[in-house]
C-alpha atoms as a PDB file:
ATOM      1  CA  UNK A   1     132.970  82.746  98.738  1.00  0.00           C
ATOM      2  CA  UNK A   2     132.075  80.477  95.846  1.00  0.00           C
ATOM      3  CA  UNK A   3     133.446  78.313  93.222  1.00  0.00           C
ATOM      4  CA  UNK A   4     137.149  78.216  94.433  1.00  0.00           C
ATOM      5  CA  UNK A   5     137.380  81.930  94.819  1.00  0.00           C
ATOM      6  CA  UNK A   6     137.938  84.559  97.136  1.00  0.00           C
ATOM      7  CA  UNK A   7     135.373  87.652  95.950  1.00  0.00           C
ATOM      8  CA  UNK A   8     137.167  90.373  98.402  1.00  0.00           C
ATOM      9  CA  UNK A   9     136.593  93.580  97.429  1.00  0.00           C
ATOM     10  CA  UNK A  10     132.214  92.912  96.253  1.00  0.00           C
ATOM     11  CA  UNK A  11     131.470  95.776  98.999  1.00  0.00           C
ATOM     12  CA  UNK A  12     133.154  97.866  96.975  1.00  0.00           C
ATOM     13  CA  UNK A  13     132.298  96.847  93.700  1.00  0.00           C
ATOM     14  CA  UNK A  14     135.853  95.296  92.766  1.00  0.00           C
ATOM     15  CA  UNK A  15     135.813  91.774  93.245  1.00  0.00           C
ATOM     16  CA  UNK A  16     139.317  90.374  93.830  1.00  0.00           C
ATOM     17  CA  UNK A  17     139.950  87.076  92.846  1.00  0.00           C
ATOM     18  CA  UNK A  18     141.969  84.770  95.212  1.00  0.00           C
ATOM     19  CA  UNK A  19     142.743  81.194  94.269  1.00  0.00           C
ATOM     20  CA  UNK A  20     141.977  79.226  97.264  1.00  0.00           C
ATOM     21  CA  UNK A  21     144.980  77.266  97.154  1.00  0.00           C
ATOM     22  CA  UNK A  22     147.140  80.181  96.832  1.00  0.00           C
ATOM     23  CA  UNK A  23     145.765  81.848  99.221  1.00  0.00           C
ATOM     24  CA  UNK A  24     145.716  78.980 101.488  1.00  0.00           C
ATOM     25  CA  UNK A  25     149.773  78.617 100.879  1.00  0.00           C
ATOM     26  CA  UNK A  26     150.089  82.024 102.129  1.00  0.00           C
ATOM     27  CA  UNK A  27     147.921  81.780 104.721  1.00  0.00           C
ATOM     28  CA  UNK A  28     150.037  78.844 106.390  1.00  0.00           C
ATOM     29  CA  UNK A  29     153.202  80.534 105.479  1.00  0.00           C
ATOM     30  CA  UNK A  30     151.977  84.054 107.545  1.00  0.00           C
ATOM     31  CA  UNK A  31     151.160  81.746 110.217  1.00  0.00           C
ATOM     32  CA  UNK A  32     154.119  80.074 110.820  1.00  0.00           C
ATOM     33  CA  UNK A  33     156.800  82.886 109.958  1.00  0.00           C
ATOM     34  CA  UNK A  34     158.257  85.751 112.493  1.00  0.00           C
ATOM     35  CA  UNK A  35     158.923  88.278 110.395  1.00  0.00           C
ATOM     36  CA  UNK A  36     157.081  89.404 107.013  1.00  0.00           C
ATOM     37  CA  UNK A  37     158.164  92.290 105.097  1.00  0.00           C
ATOM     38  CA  UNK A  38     155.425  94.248 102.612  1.00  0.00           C
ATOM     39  CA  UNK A  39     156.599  96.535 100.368  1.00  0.00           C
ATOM     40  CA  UNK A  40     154.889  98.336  97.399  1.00  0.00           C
ATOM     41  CA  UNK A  41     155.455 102.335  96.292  1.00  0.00           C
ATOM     42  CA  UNK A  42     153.142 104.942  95.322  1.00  0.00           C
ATOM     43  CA  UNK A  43     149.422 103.910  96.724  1.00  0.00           C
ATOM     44  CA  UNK A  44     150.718 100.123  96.617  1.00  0.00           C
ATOM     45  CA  UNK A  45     153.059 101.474  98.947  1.00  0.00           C
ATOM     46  CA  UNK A  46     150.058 102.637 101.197  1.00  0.00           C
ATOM     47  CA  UNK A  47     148.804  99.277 101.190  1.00  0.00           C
ATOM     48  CA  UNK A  48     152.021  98.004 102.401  1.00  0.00           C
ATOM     49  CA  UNK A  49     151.718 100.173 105.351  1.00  0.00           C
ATOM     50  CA  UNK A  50     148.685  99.276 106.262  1.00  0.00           C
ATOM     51  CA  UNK A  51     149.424  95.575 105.790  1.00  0.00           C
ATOM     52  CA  UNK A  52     152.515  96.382 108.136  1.00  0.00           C
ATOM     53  CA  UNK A  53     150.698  97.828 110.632  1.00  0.00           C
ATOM     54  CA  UNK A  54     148.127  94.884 110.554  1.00  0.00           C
ATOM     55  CA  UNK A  55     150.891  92.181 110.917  1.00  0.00           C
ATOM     56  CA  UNK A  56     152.479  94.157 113.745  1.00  0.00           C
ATOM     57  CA  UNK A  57     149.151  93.883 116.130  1.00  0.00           C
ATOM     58  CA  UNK A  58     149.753  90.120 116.313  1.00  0.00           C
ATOM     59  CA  UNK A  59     153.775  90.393 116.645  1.00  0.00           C
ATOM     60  CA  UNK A  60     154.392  89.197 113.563  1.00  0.00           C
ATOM     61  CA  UNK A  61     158.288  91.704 112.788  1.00  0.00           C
ATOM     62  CA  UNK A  62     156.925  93.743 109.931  1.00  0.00           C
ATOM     63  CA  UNK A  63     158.922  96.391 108.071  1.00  0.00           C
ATOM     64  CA  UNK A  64     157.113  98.329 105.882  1.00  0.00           C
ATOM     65  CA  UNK A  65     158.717 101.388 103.598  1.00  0.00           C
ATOM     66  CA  UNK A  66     157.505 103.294 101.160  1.00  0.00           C
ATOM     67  CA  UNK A  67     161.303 104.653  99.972  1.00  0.00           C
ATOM     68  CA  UNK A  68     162.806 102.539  97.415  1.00  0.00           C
ATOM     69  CA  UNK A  69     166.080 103.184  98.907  1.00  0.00           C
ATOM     70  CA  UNK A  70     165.302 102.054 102.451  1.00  0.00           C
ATOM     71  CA  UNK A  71     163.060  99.131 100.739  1.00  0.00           C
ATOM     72  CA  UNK A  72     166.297  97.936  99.552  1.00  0.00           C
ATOM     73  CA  UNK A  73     168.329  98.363 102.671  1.00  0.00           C
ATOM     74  CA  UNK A  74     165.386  96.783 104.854  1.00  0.00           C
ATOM     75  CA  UNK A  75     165.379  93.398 101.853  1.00  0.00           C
ATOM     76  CA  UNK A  76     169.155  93.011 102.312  1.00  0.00           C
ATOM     77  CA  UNK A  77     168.609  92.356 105.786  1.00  0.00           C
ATOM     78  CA  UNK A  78     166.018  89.452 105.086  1.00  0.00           C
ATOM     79  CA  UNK A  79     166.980  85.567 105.632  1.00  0.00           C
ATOM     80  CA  UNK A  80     165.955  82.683 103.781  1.00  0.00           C
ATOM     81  CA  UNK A  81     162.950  81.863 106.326  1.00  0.00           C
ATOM     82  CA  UNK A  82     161.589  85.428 106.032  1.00  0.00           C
ATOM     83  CA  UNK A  83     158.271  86.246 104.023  1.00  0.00           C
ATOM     84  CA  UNK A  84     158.440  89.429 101.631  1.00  0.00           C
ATOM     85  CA  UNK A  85     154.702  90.887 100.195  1.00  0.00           C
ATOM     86  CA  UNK A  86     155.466  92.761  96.966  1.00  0.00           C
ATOM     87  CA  UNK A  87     151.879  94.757  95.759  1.00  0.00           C
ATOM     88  CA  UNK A  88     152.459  96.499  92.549  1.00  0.00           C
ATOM     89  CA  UNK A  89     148.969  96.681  90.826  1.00  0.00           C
ATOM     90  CA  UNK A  90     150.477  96.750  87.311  1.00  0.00           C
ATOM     91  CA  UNK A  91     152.839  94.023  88.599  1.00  0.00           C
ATOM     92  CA  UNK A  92     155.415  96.031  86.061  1.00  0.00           C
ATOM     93  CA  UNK A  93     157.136  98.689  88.820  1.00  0.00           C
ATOM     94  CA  UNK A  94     160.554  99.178  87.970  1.00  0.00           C
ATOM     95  CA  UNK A  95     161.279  99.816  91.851  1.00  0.00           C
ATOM     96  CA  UNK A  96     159.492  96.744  92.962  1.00  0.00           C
ATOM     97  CA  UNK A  97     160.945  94.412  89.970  1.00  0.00           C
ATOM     98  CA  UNK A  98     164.200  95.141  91.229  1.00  0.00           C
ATOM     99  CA  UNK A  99     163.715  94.654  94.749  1.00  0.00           C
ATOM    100  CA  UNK A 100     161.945  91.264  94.252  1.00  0.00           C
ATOM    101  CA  UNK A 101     165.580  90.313  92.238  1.00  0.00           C
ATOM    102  CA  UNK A 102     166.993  91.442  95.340  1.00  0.00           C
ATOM    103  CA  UNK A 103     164.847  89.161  97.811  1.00  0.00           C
ATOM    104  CA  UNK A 104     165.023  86.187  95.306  1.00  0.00           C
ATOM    105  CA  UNK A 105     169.121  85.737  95.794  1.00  0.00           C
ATOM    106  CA  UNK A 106     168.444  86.134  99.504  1.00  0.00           C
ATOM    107  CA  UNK A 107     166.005  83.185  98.955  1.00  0.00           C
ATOM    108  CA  UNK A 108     163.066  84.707 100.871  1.00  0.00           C
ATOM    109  CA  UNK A 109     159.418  83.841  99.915  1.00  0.00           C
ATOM    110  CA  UNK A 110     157.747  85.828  97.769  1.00  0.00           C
ATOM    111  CA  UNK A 111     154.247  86.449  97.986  1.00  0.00           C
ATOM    112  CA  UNK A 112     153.174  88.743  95.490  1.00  0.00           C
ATOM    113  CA  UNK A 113     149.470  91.266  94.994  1.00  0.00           C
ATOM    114  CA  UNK A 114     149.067  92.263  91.526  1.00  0.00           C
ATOM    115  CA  UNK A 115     146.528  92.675  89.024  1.00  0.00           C
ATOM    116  CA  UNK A 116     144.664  89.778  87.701  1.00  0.00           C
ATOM    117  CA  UNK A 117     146.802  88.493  84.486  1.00  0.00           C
ATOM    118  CA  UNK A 118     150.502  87.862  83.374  1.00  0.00           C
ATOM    119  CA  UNK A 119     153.234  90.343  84.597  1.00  0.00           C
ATOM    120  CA  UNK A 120     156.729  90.262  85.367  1.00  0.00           C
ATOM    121  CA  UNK A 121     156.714  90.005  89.113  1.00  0.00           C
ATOM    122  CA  UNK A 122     153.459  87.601  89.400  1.00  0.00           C
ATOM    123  CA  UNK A 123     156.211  85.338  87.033  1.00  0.00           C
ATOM    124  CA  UNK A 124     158.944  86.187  90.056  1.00  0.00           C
ATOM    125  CA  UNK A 125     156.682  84.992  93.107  1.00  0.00           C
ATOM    126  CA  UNK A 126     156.521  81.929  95.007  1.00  0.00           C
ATOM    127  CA  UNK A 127     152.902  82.745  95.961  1.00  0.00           C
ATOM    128  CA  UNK A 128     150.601  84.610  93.457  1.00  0.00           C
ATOM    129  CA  UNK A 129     148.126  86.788  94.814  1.00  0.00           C
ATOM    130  CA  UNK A 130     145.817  89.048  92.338  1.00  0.00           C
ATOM    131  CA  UNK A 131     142.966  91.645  92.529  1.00  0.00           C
ATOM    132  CA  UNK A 132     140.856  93.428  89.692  1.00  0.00           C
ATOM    133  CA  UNK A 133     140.286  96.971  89.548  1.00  0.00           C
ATOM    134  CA  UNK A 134     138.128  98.786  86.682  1.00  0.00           C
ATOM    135  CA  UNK A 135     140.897 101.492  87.068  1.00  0.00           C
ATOM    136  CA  UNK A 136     140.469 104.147  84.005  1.00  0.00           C
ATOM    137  CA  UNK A 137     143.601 105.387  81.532  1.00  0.00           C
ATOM    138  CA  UNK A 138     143.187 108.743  84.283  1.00  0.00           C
ATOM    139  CA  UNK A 139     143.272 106.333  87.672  1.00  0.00           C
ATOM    140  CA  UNK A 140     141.483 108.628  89.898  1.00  0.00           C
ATOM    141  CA  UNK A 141     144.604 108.558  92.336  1.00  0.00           C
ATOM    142  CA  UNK A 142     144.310 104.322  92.002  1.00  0.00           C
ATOM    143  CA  UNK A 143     141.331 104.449  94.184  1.00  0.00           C
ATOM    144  CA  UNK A 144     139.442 101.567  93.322  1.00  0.00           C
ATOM    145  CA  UNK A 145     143.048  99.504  92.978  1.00  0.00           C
ATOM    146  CA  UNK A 146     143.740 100.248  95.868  1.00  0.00           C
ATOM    147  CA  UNK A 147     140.590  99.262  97.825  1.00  0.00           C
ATOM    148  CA  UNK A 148     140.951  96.023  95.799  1.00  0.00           C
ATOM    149  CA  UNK A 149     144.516  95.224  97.605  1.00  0.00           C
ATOM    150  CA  UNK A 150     143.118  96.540 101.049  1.00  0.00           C
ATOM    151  CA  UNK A 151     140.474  94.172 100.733  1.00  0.00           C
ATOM    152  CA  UNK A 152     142.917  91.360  99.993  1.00  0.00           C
ATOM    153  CA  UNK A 153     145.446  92.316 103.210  1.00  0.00           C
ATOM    154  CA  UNK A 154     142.317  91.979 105.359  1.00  0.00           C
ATOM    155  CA  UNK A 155     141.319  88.892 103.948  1.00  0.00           C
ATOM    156  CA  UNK A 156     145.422  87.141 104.614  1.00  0.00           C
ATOM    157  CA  UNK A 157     145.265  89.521 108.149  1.00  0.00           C
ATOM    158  CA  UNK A 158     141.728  87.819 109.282  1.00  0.00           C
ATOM    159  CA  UNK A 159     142.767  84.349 107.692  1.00  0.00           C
ATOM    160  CA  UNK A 160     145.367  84.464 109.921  1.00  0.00           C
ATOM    161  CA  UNK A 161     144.212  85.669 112.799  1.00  0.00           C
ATOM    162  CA  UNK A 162     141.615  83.242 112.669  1.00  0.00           C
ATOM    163  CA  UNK A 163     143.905  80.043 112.213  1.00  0.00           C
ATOM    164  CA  UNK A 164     145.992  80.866 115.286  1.00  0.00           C
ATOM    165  CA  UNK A 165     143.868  83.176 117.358  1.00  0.00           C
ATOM    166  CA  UNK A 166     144.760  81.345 120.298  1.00  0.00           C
ATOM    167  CA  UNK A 167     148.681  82.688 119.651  1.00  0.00           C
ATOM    168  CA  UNK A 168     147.136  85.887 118.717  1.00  0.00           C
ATOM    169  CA  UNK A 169     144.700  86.770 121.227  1.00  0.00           C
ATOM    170  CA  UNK A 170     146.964  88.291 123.964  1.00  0.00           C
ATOM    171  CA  UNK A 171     148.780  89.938 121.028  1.00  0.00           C
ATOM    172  CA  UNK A 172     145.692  91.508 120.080  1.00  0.00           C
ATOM    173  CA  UNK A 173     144.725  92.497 123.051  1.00  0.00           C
ATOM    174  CA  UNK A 174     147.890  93.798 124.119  1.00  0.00           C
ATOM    175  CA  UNK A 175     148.100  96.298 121.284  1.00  0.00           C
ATOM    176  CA  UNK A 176     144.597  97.212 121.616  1.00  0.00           C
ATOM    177  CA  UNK A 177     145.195  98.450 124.842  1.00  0.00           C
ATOM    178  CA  UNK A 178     148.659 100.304 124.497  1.00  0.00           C
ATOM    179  CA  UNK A 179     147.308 102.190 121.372  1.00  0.00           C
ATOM    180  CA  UNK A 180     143.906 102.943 123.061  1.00  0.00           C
ATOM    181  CA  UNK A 181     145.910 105.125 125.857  1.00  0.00           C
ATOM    182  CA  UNK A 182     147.383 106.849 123.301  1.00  0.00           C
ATOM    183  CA  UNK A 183     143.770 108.195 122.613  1.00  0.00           C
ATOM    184  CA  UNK A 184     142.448 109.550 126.238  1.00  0.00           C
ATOM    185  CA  UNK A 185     143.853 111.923 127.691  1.00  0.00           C
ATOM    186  CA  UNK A 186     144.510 111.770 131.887  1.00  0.00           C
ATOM    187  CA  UNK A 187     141.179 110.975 133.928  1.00  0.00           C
ATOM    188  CA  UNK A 188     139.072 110.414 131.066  1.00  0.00           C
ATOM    189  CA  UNK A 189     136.877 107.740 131.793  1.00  0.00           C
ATOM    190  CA  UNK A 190     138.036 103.932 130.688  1.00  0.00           C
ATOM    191  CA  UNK A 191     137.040 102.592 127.377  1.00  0.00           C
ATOM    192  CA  UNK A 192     133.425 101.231 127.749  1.00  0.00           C
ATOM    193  CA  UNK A 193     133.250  97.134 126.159  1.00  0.00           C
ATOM    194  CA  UNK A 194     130.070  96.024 124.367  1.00  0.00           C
END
């Protein structure tokens, strides 16, 4: 942390820079809001999943889809207090661009993950979040973009938890519990704590 921004992703090499007070907007906004819909395609789209699955733990109503079709079914079902994540690292996704048109009549909040720099859904967002990559012209399979975003979710998902982990706790706990069962089969022994 220094000089008014976030460095996210340094452990990997891509810093990811966060205004504080845009960050801090959508920090209060995920903390006060029951449901928050994330939404990207292609390996944005696997960030959205993983940002869904996050937000779920601490029973926040999360829908996350990587099928432009059902993206747009599951945004016409969004109300005027409901969040909406859009990550699109080019910020330029045809899919995405029309979706956030979509979520805008609706009169959702926008929060929005893109790269660092002007593009056309950073200019559609309420809240502007960005990352840098040093992605190549070949992409690699948008590794290092993608790491950049991840690094981002974790830093909203531990903001958050952190503001109201007194909300969150049983939440947390809850879920670490029922998905932990899912993992031993019967009369293994109980999970050990540290």
């Amino acid at each position: 942390l220094c000089g008014g921004t976030l460095m996210a992703g340094l452990a990997c090499g891509e810093p990811s820079l966060l205004a504080w007070q845009e960050l801090e907007r959508a920090v209060d906004l995920l903390c006060r809001v029951r449901r928050v819909d994330f939404y990207g395609t292609g390996s944005s789209g696997l960030t959205a999943m993983d940002a869904g699955s996050k937000f779920s733990r601490i029973r926040k109503t999360c829908i996350a889809h990587a099928d432009p079709h059902s993206q747009i079914l599951t945004a016409l079902t969004m109300r005027p207090e409901d969040v909406a994540v859009l990550i699109s690292y080019s910020g330029e996704t045809n899919d995405i661009l029309n979706l956030a048109g979509e979520i805008k009549k609706i009169g959702a909040t926008i929060i929005t993950l893109t790269r660092y720099g002007k593009n056309s859904l950073s200019s559609m967002a309420d809240i502007c979040l960005y990352s840098s990559s040093t992605e190549t012209l070949l992409r690699s399979g948008a590794m290092s973009s993608r790491i950049a975003q991840l690094c981002v979710i974790d830093t909203l998902y531990a903001s958050v938890c952190s503001r109201i982990f007194n909300e969150v706790k049983p939440y947390l706990e809850q879920s670490r519990a029922a998905t932990g069962r899912m993992h031993r089969s019967q009369g293994s022994a109980p999970e050990r704590t540290f």
